[in-house]
Protein backbone atom coordinates (compact mmCIF):
# COMPACT_ATOMS: atom_id res chain seq x y z
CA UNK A 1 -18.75 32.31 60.87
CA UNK A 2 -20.36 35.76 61.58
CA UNK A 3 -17.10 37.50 60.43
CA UNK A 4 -16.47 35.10 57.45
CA UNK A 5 -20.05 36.88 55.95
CA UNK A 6 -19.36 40.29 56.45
CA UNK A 7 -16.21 39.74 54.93
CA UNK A 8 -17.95 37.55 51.81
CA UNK A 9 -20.18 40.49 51.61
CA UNK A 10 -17.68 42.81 50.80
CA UNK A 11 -15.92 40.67 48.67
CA UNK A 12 -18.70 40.12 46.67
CA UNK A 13 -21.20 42.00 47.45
CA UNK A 14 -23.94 41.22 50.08
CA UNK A 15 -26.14 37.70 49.52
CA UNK A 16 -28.98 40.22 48.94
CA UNK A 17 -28.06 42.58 46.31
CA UNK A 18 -26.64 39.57 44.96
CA UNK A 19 -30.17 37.44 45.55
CA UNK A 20 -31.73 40.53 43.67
CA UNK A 21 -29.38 40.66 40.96
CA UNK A 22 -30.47 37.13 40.18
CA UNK A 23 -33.75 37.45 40.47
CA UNK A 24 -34.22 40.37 37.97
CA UNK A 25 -32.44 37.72 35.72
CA UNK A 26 -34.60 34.88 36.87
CA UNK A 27 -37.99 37.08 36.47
CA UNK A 28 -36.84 37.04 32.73
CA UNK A 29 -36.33 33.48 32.88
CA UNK A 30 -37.99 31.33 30.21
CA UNK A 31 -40.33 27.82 31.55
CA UNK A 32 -37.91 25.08 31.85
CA UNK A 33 -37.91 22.66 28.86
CA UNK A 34 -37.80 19.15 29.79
CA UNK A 35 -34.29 18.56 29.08
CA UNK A 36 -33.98 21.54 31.98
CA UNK A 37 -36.22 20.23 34.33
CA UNK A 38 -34.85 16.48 33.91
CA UNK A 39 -31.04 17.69 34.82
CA UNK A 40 -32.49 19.67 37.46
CA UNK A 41 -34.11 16.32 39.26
CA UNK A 42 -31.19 14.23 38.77
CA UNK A 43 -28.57 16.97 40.40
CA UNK A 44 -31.01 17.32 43.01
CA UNK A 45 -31.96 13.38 43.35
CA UNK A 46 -27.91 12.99 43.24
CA UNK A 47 -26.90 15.30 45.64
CA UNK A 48 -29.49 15.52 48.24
CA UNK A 49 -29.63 19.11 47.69
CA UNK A 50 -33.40 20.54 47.20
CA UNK A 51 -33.40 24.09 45.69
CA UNK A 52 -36.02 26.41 46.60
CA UNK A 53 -35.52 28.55 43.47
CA UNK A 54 -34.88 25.73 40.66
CA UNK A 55 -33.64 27.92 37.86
CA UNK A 56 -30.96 28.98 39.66
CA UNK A 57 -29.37 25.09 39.45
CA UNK A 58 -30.30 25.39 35.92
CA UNK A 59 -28.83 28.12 34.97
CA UNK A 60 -25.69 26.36 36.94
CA UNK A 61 -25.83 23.49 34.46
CA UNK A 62 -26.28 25.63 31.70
CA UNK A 63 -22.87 25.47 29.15
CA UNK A 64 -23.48 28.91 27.14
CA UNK A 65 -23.79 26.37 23.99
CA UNK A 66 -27.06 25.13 24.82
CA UNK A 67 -28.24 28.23 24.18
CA UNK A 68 -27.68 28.29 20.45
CA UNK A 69 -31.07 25.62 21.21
CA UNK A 70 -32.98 27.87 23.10
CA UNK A 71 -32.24 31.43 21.85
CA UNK A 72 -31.41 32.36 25.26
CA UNK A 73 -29.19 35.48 26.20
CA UNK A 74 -25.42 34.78 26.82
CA UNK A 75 -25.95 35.99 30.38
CA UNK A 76 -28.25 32.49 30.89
CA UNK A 77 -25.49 30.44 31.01
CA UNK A 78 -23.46 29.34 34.26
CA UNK A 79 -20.82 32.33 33.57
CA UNK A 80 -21.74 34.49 36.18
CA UNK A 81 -22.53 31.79 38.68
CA UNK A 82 -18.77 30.42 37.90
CA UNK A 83 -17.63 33.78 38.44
CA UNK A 84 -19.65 34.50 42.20
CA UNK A 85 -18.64 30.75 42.78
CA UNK A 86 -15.19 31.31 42.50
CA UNK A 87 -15.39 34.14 45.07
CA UNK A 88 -16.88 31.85 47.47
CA UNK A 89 -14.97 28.86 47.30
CA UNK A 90 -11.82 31.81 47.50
CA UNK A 91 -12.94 32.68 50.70
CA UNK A 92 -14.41 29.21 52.28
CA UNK A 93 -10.90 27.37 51.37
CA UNK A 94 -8.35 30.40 52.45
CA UNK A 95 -10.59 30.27 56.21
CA UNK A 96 -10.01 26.44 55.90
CA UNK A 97 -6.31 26.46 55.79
CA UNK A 98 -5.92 30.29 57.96
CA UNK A 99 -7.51 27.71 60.46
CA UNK A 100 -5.90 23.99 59.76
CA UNK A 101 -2.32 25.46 59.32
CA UNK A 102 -2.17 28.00 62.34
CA UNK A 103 1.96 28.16 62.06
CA UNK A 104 2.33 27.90 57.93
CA UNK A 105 3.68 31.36 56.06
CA UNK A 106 1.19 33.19 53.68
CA UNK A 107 3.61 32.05 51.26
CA UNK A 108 2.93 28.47 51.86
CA UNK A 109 -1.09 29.15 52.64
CA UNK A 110 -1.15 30.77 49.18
CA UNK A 111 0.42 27.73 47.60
CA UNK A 112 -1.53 25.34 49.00
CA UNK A 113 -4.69 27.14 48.36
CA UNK A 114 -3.17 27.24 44.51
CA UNK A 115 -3.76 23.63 44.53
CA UNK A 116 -6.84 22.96 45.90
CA UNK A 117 -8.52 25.68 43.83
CA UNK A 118 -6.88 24.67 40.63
CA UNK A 119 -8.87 23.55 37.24
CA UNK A 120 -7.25 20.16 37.32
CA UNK A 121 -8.59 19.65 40.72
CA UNK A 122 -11.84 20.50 40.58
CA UNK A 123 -12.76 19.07 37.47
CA UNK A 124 -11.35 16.07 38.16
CA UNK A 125 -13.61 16.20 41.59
CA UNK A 126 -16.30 17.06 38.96
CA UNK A 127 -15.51 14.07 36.78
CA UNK A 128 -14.53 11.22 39.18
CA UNK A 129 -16.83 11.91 42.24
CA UNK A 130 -19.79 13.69 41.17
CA UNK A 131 -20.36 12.52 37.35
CA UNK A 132 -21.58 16.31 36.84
CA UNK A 133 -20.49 15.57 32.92
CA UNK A 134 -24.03 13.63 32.15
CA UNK A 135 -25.66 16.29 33.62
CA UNK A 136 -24.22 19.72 32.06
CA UNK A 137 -26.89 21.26 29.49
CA UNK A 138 -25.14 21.23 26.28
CA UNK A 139 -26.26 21.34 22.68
CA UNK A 140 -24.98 18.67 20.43
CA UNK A 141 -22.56 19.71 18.54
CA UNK A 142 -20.26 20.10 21.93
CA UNK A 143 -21.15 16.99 22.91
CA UNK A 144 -19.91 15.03 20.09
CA UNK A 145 -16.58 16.98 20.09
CA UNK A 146 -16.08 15.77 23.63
CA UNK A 147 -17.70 18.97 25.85
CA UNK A 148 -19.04 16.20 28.94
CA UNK A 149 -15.43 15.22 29.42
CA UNK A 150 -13.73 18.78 28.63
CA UNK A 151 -11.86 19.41 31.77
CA UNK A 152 -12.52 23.72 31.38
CA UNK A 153 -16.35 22.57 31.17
CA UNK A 154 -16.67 20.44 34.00
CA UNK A 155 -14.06 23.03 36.76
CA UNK A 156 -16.21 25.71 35.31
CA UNK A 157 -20.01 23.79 36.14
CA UNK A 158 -18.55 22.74 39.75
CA UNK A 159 -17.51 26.39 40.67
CA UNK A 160 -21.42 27.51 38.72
CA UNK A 161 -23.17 25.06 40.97
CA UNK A 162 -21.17 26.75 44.29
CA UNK A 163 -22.51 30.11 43.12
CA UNK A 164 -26.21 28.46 42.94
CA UNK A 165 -25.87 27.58 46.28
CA UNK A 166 -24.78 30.59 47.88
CA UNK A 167 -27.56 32.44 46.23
CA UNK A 168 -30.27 29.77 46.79
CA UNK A 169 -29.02 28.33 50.42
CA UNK A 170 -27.12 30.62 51.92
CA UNK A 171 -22.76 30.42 52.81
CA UNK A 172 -23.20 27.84 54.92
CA UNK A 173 -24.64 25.54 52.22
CA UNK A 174 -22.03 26.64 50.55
CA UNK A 175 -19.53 25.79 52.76
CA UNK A 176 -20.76 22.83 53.08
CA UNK A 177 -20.53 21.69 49.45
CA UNK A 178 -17.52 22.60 49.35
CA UNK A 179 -16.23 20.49 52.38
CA UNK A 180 -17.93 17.56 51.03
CA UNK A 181 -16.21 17.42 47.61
CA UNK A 182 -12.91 19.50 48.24
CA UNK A 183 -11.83 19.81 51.53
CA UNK A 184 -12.86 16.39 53.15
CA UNK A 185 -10.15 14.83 50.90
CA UNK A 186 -7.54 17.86 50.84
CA UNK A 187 -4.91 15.69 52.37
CA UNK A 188 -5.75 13.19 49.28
CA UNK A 189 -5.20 15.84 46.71
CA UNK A 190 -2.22 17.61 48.20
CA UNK A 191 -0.58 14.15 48.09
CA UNK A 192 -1.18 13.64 44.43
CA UNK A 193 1.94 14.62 42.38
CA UNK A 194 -0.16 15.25 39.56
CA UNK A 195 -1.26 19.32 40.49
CA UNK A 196 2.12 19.82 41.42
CA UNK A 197 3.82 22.63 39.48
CA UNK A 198 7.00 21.16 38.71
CA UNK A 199 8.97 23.99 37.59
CA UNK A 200 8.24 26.23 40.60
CA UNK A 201 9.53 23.03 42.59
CA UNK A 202 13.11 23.09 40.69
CA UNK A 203 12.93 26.65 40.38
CA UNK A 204 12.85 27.58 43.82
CA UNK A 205 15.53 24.73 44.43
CA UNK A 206 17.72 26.03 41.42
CA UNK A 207 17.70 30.05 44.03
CA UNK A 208 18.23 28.48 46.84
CA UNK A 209 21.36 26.44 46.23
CA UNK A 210 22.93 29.79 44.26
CA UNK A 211 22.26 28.26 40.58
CA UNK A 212 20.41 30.96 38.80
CA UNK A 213 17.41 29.55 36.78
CA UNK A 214 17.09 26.21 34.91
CA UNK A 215 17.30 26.21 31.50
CA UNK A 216 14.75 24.18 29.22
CA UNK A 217 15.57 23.15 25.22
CA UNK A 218 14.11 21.86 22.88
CA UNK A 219 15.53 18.34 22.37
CA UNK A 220 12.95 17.14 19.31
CA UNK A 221 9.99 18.02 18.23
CA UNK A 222 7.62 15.22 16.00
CA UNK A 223 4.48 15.06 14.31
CA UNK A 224 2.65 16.87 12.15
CA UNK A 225 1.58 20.65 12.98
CA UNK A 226 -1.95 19.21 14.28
CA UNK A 227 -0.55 17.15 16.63
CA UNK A 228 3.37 18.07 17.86
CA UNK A 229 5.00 16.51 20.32
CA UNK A 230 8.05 17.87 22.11
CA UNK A 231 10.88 16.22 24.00
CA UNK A 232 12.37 19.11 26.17
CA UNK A 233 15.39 18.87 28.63
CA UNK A 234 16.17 20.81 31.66
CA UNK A 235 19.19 21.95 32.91
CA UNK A 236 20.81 23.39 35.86
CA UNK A 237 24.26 24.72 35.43
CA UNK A 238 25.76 22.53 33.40
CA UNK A 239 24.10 19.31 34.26
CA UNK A 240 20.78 17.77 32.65
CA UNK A 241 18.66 16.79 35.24
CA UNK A 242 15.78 15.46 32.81
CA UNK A 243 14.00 14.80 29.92
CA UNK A 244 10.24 15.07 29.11
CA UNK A 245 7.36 14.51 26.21
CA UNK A 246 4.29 16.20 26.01
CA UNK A 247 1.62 17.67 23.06
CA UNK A 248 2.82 21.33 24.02
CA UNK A 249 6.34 23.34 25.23
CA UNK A 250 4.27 23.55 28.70
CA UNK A 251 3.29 20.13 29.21
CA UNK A 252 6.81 18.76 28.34
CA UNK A 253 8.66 21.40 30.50
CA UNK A 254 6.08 20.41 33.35
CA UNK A 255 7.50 16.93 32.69
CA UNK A 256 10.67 17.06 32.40
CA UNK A 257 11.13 19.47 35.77
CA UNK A 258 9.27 16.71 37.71
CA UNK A 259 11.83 13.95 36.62
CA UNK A 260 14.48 16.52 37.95
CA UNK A 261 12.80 16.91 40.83
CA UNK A 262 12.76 13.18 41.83
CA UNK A 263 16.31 12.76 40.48
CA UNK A 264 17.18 15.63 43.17
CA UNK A 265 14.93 13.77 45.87
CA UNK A 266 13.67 17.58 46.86
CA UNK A 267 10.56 17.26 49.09
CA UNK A 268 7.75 19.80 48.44
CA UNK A 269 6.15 19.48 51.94
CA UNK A 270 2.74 20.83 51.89
């Protein structure tokens, strides 16, 4: 994977620089309280994964409102780990499928790739598989409004911890994270209706058949301002191909383009 790291390098900068970017952070670094150093032996107890520099799991871990308990800089929290993390897995999942799908398009490499690297994916890997949610530092007050189960929280931690790794262990750590909780079960995912986008589906269905666009309306829309919910219909031509419900426009769109999409028995071969 020689040419995999040069290429990571420029993409994000060498391991190094990005090693001693961290570490002029970490020198700053405060002890770790016990609530720190407890969530640091259970990940590592968990996972089988022994850090040589422990505050860079932490920081991982860290959801930016645990630091209204600490008094801790913004730039302690998993942010920038989420954001060098998301580089990585970019790069270890596109080699992946360049390499498993020798004859696929970009086209269909780039929507594939869309899946497996969406939010809904990996927090649900984050939820269901890994339990990260008892383990992400947070103060109280997110707790008790539902932070350990907030999907945005746990994509955001599993992406954090990648970026840990790469800077603590190296890509091919990395890498192999990653195929452990992603790729190993990327036939799994792909299979799942539910990260499908819907509309693109019976958009790109609605082109190719001459149709021009669907149309979506509003068909009711209930509840209080708080807590709408929508019933939207979609159209193509003249025809309504479905109905669906949902808290938002989006979500009921989403909806009612997949019951059009089964209703048109179009396969969305991966």
């Amino acid at each position: 994977m020689s040419w995999i790291k040069n290429f990571v390098s420029k993409l994000i900068g060498s391991r190094d620089d990005a090693a001693r970017a961290s570490n002029a952070q970490t020198q700053e670094y405060p002890k770790l309280t016990p609530e720190e150093s407890s969530a640091v032996n259970r990940f590592e107890a968990q996972f089988k994964i022994r850090f040589n520099d422990h505050r860079q799991i932490t920081t991982a871990l860290k959801h930016r409102s645990f630091l209204n308990m600490t008094n801790e800089s913004r730039a302690f929290s998993n942010e920038r780990l989420e954001f060098l993390g998301d580089a990585v897995l970019d790069l270890v999942v596109t080699h992946f499928l360049y390499q498993k799908f020798p004859n696929k398009t970009e086209g269909h490499l780039s929507k594939v790739k869309s899946i497996l690297v969406s939010k809904p994916v990996m927090a649900d890997i984050a939820q269901d598989q890994m339990k990260l949610g008892d383990l992400i530092l947070m103060n109280r007050g997110e707790e008790k409004t539902g932070g350990r189960q907030r999907k945005s929280i746990l994509a955001d931690a599993f992406e954090a911890i990648i970026g840990a790794i790469y800077l603590d262990k190296g890509l091919d750590e990395a890498e192999k994270f990653i195929q452990t909780y992603l790729l190993a079960d990327y036939k799994k995912i792909l299979r799942k209706g539910l990260y499908k986008n819907y509309k693109s589906i019976l958009l790109e269905h609605a082109q190719g058949i001459g149709q021009g666009l669907p149309e979506y309306r509003v068909v009711e829309e209930n509840g209080p301002d708080h807590a709408k919910e929508f019933v939207i219909s979609v159209a193509i031509g003249k025809e309504i191909l479905g109905e669906g419900k949902g808290k938002s426009k989006k979500i009921a769109e989403q909806e009612a383009a997949k019951r059009a999409v089964k209703k048109l028995a179009i396969e969305e071969k991966m």
